[in-house]
C-alpha atoms as a PDB file:
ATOM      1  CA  UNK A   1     -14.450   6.242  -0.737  1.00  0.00           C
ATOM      2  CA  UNK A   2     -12.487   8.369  -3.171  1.00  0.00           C
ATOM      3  CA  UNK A   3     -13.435   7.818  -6.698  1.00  0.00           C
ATOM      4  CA  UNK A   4     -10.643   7.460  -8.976  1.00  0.00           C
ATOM      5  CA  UNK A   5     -12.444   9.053 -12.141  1.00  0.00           C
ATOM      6  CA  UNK A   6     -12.607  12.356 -10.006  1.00  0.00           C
ATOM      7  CA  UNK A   7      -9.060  11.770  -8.294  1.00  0.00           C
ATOM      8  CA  UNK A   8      -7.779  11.676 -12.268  1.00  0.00           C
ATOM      9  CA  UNK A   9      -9.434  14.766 -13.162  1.00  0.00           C
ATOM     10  CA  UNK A  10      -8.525  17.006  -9.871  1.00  0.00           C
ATOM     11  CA  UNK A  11      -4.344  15.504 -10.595  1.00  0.00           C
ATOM     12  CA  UNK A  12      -4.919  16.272 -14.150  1.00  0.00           C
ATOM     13  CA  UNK A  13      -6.316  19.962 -13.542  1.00  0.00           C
ATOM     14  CA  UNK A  14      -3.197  20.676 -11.016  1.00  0.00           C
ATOM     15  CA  UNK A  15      -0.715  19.679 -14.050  1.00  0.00           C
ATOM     16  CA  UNK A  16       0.216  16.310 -13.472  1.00  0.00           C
ATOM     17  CA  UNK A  17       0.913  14.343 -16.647  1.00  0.00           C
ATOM     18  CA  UNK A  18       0.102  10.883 -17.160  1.00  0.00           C
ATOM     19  CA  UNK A  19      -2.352  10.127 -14.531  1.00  0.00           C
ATOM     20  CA  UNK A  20      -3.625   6.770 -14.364  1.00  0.00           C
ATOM     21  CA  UNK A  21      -5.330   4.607 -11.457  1.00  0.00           C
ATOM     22  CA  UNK A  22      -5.747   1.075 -11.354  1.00  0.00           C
ATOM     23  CA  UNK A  23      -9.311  -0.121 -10.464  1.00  0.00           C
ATOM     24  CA  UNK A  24     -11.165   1.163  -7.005  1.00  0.00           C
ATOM     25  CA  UNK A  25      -8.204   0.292  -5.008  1.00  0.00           C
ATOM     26  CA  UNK A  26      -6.164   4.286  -4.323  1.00  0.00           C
ATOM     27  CA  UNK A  27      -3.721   3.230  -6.871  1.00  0.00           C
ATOM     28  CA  UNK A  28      -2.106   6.203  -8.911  1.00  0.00           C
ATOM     29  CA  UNK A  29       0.010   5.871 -11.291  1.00  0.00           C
ATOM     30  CA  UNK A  30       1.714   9.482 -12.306  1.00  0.00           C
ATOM     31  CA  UNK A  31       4.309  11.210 -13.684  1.00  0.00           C
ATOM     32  CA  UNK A  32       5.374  13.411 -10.509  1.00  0.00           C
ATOM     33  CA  UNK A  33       6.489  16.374 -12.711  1.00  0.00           C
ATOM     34  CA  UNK A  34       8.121  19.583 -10.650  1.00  0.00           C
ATOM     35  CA  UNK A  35       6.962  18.073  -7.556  1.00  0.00           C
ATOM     36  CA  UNK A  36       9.709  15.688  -7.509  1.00  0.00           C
ATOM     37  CA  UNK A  37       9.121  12.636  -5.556  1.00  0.00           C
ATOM     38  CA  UNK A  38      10.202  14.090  -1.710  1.00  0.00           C
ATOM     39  CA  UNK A  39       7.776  16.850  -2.036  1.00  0.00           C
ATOM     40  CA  UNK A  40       4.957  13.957  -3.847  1.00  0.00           C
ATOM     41  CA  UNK A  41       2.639  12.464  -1.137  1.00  0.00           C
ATOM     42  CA  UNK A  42       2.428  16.356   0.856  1.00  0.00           C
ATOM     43  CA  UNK A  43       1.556  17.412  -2.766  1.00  0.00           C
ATOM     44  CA  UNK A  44      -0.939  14.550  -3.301  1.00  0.00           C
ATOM     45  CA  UNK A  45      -2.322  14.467   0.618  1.00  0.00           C
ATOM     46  CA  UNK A  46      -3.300  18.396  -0.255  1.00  0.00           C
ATOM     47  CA  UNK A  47      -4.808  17.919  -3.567  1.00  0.00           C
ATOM     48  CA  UNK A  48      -7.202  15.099  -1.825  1.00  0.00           C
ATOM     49  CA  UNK A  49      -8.145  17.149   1.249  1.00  0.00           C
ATOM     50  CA  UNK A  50      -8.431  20.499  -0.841  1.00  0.00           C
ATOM     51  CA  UNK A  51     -10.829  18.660  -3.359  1.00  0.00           C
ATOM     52  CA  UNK A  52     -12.478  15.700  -1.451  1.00  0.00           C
ATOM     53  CA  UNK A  53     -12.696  16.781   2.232  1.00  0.00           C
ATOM     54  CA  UNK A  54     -10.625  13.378   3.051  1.00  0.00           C
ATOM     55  CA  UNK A  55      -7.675  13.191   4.862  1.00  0.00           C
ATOM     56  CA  UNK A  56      -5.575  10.187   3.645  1.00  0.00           C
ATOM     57  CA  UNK A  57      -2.112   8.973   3.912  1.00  0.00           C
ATOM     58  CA  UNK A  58      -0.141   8.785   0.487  1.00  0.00           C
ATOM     59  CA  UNK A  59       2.626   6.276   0.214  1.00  0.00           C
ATOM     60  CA  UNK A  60       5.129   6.944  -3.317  1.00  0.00           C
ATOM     61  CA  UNK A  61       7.156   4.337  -5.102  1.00  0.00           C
ATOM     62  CA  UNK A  62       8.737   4.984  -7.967  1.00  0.00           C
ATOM     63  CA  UNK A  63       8.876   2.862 -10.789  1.00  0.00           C
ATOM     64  CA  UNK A  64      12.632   1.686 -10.237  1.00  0.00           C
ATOM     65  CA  UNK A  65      11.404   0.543  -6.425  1.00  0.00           C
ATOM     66  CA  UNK A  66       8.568  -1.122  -7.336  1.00  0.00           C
ATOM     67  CA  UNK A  67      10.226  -2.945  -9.945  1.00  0.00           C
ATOM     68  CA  UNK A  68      12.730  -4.082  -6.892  1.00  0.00           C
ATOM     69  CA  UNK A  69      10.057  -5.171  -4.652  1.00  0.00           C
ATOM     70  CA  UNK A  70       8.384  -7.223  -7.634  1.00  0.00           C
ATOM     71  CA  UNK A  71      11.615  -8.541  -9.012  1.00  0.00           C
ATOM     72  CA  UNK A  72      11.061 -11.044  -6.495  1.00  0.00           C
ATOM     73  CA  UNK A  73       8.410 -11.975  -3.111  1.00  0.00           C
ATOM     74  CA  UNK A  74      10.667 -13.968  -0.536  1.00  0.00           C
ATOM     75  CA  UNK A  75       7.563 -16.160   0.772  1.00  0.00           C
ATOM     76  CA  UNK A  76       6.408 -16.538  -2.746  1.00  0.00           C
ATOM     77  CA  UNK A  77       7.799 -20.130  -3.720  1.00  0.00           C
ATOM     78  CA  UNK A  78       5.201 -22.477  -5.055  1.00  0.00           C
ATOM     79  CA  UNK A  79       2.173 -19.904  -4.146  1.00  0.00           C
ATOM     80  CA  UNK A  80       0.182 -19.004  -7.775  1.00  0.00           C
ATOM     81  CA  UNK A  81      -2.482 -17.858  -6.390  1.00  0.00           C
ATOM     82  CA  UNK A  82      -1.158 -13.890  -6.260  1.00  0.00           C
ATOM     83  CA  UNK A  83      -3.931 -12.865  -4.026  1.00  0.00           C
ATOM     84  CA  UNK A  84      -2.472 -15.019  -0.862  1.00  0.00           C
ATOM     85  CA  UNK A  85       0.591 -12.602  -1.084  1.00  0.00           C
ATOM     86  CA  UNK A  86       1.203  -9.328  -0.324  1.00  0.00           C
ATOM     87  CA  UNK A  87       3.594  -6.624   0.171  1.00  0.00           C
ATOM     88  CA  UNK A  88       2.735  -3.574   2.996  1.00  0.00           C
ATOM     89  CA  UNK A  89       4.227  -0.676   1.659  1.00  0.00           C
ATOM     90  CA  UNK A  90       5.585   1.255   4.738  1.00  0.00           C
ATOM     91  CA  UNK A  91       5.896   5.123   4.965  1.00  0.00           C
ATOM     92  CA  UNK A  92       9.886   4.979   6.518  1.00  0.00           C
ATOM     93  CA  UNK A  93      11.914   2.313   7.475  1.00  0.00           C
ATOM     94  CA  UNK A  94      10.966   0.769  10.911  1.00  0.00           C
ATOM     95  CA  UNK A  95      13.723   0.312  13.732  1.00  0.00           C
ATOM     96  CA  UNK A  96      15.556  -2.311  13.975  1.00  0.00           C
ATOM     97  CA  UNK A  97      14.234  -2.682  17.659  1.00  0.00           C
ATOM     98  CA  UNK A  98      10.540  -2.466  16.459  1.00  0.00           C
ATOM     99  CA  UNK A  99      10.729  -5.080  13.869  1.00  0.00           C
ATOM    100  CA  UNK A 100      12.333  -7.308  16.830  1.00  0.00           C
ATOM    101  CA  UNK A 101       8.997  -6.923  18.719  1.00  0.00           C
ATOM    102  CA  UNK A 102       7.052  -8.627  15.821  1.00  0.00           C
ATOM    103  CA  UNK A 103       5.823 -11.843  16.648  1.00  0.00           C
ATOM    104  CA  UNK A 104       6.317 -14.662  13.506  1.00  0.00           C
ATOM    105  CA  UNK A 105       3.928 -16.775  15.647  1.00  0.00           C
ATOM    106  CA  UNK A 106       1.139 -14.306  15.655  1.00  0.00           C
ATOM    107  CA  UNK A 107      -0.704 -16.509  13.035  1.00  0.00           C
ATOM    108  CA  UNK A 108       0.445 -19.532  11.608  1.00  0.00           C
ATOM    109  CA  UNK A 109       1.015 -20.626   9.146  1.00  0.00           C
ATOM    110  CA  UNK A 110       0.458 -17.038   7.786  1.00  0.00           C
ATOM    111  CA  UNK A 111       4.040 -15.340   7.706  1.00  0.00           C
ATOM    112  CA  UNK A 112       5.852 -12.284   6.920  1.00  0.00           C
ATOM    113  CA  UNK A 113       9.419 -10.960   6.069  1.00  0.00           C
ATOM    114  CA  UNK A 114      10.156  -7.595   6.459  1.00  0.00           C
ATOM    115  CA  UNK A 115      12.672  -5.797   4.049  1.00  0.00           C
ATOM    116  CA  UNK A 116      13.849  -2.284   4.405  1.00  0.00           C
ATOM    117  CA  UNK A 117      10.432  -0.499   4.047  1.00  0.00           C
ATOM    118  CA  UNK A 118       7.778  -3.389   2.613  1.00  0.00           C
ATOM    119  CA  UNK A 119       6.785  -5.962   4.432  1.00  0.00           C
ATOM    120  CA  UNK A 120       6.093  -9.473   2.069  1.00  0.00           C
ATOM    121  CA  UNK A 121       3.058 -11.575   3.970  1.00  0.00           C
ATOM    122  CA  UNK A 122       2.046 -15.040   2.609  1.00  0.00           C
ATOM    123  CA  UNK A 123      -1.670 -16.228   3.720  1.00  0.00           C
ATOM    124  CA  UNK A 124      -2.203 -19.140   2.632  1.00  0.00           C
ATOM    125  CA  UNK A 125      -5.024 -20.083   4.022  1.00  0.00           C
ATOM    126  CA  UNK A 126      -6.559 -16.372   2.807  1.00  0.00           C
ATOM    127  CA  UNK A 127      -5.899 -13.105   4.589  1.00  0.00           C
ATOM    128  CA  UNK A 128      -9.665 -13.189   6.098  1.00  0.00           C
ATOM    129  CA  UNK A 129      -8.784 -14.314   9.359  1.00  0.00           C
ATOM    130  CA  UNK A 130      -5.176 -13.337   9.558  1.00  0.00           C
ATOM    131  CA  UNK A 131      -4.277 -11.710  12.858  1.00  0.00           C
ATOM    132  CA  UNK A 132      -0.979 -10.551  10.504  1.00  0.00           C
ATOM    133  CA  UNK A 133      -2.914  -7.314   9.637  1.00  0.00           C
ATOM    134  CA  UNK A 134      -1.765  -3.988   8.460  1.00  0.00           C
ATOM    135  CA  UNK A 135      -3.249  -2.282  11.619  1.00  0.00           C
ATOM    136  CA  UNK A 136      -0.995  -4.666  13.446  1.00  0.00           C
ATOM    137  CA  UNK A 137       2.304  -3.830  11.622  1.00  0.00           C
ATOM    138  CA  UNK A 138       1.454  -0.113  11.672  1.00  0.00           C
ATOM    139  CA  UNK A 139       0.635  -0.322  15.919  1.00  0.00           C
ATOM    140  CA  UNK A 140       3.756  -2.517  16.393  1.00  0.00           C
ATOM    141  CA  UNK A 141       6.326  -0.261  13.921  1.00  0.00           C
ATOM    142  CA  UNK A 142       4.907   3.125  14.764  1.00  0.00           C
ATOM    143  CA  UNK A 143       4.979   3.501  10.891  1.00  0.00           C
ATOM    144  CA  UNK A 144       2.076   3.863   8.577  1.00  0.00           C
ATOM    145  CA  UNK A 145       1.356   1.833   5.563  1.00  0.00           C
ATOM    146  CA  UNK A 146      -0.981   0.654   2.752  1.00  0.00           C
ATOM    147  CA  UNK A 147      -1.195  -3.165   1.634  1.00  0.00           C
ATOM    148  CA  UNK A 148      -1.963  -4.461  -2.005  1.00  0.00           C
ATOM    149  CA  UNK A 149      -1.308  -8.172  -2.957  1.00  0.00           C
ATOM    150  CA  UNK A 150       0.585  -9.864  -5.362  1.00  0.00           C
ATOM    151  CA  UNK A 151      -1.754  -9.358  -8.215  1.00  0.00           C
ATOM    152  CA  UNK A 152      -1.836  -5.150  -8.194  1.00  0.00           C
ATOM    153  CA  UNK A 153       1.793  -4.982  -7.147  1.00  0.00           C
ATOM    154  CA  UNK A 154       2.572  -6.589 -10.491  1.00  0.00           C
ATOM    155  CA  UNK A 155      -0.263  -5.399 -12.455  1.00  0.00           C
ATOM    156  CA  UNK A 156       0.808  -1.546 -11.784  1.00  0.00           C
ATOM    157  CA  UNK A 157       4.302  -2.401 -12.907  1.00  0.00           C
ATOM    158  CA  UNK A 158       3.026  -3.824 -16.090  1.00  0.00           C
ATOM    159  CA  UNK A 159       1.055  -0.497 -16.121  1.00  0.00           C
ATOM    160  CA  UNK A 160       4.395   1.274 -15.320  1.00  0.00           C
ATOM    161  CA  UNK A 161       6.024  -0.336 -18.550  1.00  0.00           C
END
């Protein structure tokens, strides 16, 4: 487990401004400085090996795109509960061919909907015994990513504003 107090204080000391996280959960909020944000999850993926010994995938959004991805969830209508939705934050894009092998009948009535590089899920039934799981999109895309639900997407763009 990374702890975020330390993660703040290693970004801090390498001159990023602004560096906030949200909870226990690997969320960073930061401004990405001369880095720019091509060069930001090598930059980040460094800083965490060269000061924690941990080799971890960073996924970046910036502000504008995560303001895009919460402007709206697809399989969102009538669900309150923000913690039955969520939105897998993909590395790339994944093939048009790849997202064809995905099955929408892997686990119903969980379901997903997969736009450009997020992927919205609705569980509503809980994502506990979902067989819709991010090591199942990442094995059938050939493309890492990181899942938060509906509550932190919307929570670090209120943090964001």
């Amino acid at each position: 487990m990374l702890p975020m107090a330390e993660l703040r204080s290693a970004l801090s000391s390498r001159g990023f401004d602004g560096v906030r996280t949200h909870l226990q959960s690997g969320n960073v909020i930061i401004d990405p400085g001369k880095s720019g944000i091509g060069e930001l999850s090598a930059t980040l993926e460094k800083v965490i090996t060269d000061e924690f010994a941990l080799e971890v995938r960073v996924i970046v959004r910036t502000q504008e795109e995560l303001a895009a991805v919460a402007a709206e969830h697809p399989l969102g209508a009538g669900q309150s509960d923000g913690s039955l939705l969520h939105v897998i934050f993909m590395e790339s894009t994944p093939g048009a061919a790849k997202i064809a092998d995905l099955d929408p009948d892997r686990s119903p009535p969980d379901s997903f909907e997969v736009r450009g590089r997020e992927i919205y899920v609705s569980y509503p039934n809980g994502q506990g015994r979902s067989k819709l799981s991010l090591a199942y999109f990442e094995r059938v895309l050939g493309v890492a990513g990181t899942a938060r639900n509906w509550k932190t997407v919307t929570k670090l763009l209120e943090m964001l504003s």
